[in-house]
N, C-alpha and C. Protein backbone atom coordinates (compact mmCIF):
# COMPACT_ATOMS: atom_id res chain seq x y z
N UNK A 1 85.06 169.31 100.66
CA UNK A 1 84.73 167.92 100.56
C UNK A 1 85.21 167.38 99.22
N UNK A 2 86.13 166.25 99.26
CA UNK A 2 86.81 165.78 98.22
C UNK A 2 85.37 164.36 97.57
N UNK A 3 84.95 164.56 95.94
CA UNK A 3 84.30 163.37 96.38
C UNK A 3 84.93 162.72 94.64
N UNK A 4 85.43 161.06 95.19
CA UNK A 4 86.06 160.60 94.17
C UNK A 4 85.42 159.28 94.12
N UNK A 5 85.41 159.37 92.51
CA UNK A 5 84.62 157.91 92.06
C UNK A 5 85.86 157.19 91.08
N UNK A 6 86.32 156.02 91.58
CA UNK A 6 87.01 155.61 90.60
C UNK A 6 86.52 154.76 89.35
N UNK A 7 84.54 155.18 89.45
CA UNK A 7 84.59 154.45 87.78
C UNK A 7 84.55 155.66 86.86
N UNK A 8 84.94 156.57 87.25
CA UNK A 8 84.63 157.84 86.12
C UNK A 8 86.37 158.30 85.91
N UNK A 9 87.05 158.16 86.59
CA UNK A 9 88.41 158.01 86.69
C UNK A 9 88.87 157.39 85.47
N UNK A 10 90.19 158.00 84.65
CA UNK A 10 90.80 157.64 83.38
C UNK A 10 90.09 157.12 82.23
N UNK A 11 89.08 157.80 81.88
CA UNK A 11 88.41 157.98 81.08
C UNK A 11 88.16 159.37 80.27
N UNK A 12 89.20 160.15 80.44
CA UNK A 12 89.28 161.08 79.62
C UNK A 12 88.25 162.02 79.73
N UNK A 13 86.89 161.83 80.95
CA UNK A 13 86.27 162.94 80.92
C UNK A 13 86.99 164.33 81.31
N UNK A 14 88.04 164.90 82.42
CA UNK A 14 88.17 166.43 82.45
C UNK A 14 89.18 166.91 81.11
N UNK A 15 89.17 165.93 80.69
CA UNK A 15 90.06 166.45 79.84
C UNK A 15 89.56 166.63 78.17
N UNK A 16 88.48 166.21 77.95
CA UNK A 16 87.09 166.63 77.34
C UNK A 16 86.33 168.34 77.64
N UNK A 17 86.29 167.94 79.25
CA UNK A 17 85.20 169.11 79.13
C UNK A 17 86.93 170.58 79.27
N UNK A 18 87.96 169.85 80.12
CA UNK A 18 88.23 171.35 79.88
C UNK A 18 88.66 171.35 78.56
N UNK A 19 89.01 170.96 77.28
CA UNK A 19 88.62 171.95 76.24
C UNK A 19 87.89 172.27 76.11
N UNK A 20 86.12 171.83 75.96
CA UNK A 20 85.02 172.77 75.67
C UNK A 20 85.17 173.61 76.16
N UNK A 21 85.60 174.18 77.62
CA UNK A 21 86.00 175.24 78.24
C UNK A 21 86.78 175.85 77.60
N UNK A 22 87.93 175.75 77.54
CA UNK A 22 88.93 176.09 76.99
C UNK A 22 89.08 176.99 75.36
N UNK A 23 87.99 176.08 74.64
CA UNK A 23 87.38 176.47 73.31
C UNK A 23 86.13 177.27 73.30
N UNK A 24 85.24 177.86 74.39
CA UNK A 24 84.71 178.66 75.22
C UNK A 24 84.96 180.10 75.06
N UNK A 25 85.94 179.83 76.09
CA UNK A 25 86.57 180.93 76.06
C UNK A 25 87.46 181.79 75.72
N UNK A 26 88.09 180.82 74.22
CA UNK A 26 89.11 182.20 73.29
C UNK A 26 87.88 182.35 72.13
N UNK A 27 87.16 180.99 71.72
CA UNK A 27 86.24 181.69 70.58
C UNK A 27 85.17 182.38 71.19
N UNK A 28 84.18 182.12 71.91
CA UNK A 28 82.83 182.63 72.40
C UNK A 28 83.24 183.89 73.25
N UNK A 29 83.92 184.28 74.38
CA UNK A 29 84.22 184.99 75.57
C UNK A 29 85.40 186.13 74.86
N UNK A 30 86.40 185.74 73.86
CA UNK A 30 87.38 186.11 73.08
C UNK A 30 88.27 186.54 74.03
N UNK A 31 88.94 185.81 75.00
CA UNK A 31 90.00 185.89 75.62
C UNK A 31 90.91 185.99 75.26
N UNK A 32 92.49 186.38 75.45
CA UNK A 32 93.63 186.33 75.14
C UNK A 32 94.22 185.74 75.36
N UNK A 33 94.01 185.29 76.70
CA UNK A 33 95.24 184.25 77.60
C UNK A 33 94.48 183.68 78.68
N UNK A 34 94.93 182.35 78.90
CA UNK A 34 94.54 181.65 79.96
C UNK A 34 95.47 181.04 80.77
N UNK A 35 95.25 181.46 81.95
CA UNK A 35 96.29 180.81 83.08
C UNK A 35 95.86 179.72 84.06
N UNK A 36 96.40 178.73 84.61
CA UNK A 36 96.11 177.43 85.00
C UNK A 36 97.37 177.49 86.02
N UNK A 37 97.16 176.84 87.21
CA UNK A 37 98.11 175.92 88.10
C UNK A 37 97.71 175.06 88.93
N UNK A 38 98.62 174.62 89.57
CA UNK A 38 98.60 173.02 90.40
C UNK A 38 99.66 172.91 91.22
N UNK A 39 99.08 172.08 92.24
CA UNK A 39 100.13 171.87 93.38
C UNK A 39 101.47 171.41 92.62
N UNK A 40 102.21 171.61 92.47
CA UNK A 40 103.88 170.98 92.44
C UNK A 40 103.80 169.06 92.65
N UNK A 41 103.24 168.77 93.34
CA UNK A 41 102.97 167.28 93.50
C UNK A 41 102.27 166.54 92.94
N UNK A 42 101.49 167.28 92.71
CA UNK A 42 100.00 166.65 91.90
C UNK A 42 100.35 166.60 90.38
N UNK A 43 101.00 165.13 89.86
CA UNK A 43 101.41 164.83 89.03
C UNK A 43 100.11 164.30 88.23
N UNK A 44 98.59 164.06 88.36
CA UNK A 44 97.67 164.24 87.71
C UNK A 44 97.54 164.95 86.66
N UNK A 45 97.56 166.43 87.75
CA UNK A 45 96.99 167.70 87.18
C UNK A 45 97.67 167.69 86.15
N UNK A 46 99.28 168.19 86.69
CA UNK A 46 100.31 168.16 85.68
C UNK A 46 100.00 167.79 84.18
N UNK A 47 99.91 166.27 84.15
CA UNK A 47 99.53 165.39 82.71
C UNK A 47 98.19 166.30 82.28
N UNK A 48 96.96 166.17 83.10
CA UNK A 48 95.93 166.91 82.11
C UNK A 48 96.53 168.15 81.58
N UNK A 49 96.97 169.41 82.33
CA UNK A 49 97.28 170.71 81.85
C UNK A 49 98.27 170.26 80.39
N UNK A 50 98.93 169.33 80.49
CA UNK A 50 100.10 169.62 79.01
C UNK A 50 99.16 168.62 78.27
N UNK A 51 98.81 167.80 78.66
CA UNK A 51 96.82 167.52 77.38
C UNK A 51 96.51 168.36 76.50
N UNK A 52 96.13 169.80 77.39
CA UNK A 52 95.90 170.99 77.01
C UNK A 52 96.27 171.74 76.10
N UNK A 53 97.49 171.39 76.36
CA UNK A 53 98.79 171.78 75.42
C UNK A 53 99.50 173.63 76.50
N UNK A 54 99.01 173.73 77.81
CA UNK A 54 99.78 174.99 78.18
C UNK A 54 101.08 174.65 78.76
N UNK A 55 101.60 175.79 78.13
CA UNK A 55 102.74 175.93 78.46
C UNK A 55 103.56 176.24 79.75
N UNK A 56 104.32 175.74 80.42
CA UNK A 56 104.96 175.86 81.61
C UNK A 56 105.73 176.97 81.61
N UNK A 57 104.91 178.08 83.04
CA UNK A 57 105.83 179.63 82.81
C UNK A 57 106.60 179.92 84.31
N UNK A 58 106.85 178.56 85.42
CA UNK A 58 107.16 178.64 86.43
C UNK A 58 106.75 178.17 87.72
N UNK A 59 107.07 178.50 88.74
CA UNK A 59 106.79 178.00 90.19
C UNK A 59 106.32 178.77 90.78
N UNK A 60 105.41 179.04 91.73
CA UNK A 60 105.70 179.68 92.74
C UNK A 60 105.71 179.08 94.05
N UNK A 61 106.91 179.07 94.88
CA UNK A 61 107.29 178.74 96.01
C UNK A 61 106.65 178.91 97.02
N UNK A 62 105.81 177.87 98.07
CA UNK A 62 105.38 177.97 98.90
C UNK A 62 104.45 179.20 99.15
N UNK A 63 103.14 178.55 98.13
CA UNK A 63 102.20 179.55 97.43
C UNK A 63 101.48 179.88 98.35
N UNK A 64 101.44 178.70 99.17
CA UNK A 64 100.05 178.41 100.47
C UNK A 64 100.17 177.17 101.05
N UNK A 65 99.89 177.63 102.22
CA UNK A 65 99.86 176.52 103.07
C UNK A 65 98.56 175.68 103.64
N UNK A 66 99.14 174.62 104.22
CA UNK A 66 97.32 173.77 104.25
C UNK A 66 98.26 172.92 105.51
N UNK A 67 97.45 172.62 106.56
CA UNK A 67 97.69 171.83 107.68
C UNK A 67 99.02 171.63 107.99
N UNK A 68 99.54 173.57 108.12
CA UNK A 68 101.13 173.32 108.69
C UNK A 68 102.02 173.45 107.64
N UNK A 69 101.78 172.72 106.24
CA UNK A 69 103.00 172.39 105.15
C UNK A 69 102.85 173.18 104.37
N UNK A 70 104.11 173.98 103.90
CA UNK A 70 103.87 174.37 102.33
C UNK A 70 104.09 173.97 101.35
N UNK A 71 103.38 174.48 100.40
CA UNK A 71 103.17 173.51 98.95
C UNK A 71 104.14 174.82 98.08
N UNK A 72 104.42 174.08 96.53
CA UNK A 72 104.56 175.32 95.39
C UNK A 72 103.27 174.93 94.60
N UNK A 73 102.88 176.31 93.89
CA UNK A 73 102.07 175.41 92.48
C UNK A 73 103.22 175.98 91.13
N UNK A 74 102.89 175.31 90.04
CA UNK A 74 103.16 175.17 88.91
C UNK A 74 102.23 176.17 88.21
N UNK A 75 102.89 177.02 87.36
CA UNK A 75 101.98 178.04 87.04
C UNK A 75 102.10 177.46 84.88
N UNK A 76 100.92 177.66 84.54
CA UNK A 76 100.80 177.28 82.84
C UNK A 76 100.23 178.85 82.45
N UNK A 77 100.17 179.29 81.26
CA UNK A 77 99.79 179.95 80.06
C UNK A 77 98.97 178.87 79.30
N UNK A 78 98.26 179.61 78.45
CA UNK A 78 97.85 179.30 76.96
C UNK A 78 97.45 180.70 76.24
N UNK A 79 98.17 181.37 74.75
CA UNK A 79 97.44 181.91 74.83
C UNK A 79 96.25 181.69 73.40
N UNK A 80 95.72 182.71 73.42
CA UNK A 80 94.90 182.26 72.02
C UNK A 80 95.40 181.92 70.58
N UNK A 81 96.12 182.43 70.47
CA UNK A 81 96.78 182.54 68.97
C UNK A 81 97.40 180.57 69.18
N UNK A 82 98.17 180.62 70.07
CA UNK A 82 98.66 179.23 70.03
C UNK A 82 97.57 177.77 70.16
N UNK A 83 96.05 178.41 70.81
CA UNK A 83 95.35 177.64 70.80
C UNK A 83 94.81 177.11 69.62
N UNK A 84 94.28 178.29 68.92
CA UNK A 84 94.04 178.62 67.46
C UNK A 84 95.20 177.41 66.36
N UNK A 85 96.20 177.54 66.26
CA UNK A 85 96.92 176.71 65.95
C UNK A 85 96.91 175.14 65.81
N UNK A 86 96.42 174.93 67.52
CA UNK A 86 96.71 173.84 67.98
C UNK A 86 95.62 172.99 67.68
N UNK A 87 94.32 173.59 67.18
CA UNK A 87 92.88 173.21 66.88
C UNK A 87 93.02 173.23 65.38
């Protein structure tokens, strides 16, 4: 179930909480690397993930399918050291 409100829309909330996430889990959890993707289409996602600042490490081609069609997703990195930096 998709549920969308467009007054909470472009207001910069997921892109808030996923750093707290994000800052989570290399300082608190002490992760190394974090990986992220998205449909190939979903030019949303896209913009939040490089928000993020991860880095683009590829495609994968017709990852999965959904009602018949296949999709690719876009695969990102981050790892800690570069997060560290970036903060």
């Amino acid at each position: 179930m998709k549920i969308r409100n467009p007054g909470y829309q472009k207001k910069g909330i997921m892109t808030e909480v996923g750093v707290k996430v994000i800052d989570f889990a290399f300082k608190e959890l002490g992760f190394h690397r974090l990986t992220v993707s998205h449909v190939s289409s979903n030019k949303a996602s896209e913009q939040l993930i490089n928000r993020w600042n991860f880095k683009y490490i590829g495609e994968e081609r017709e990852a999965f399918q959904k009602n018949g069609i296949w999709y690719n997703h876009k695969l990102y990195e981050l790892l800690g050291k570069d997060y560290r930096l970036s903060t």
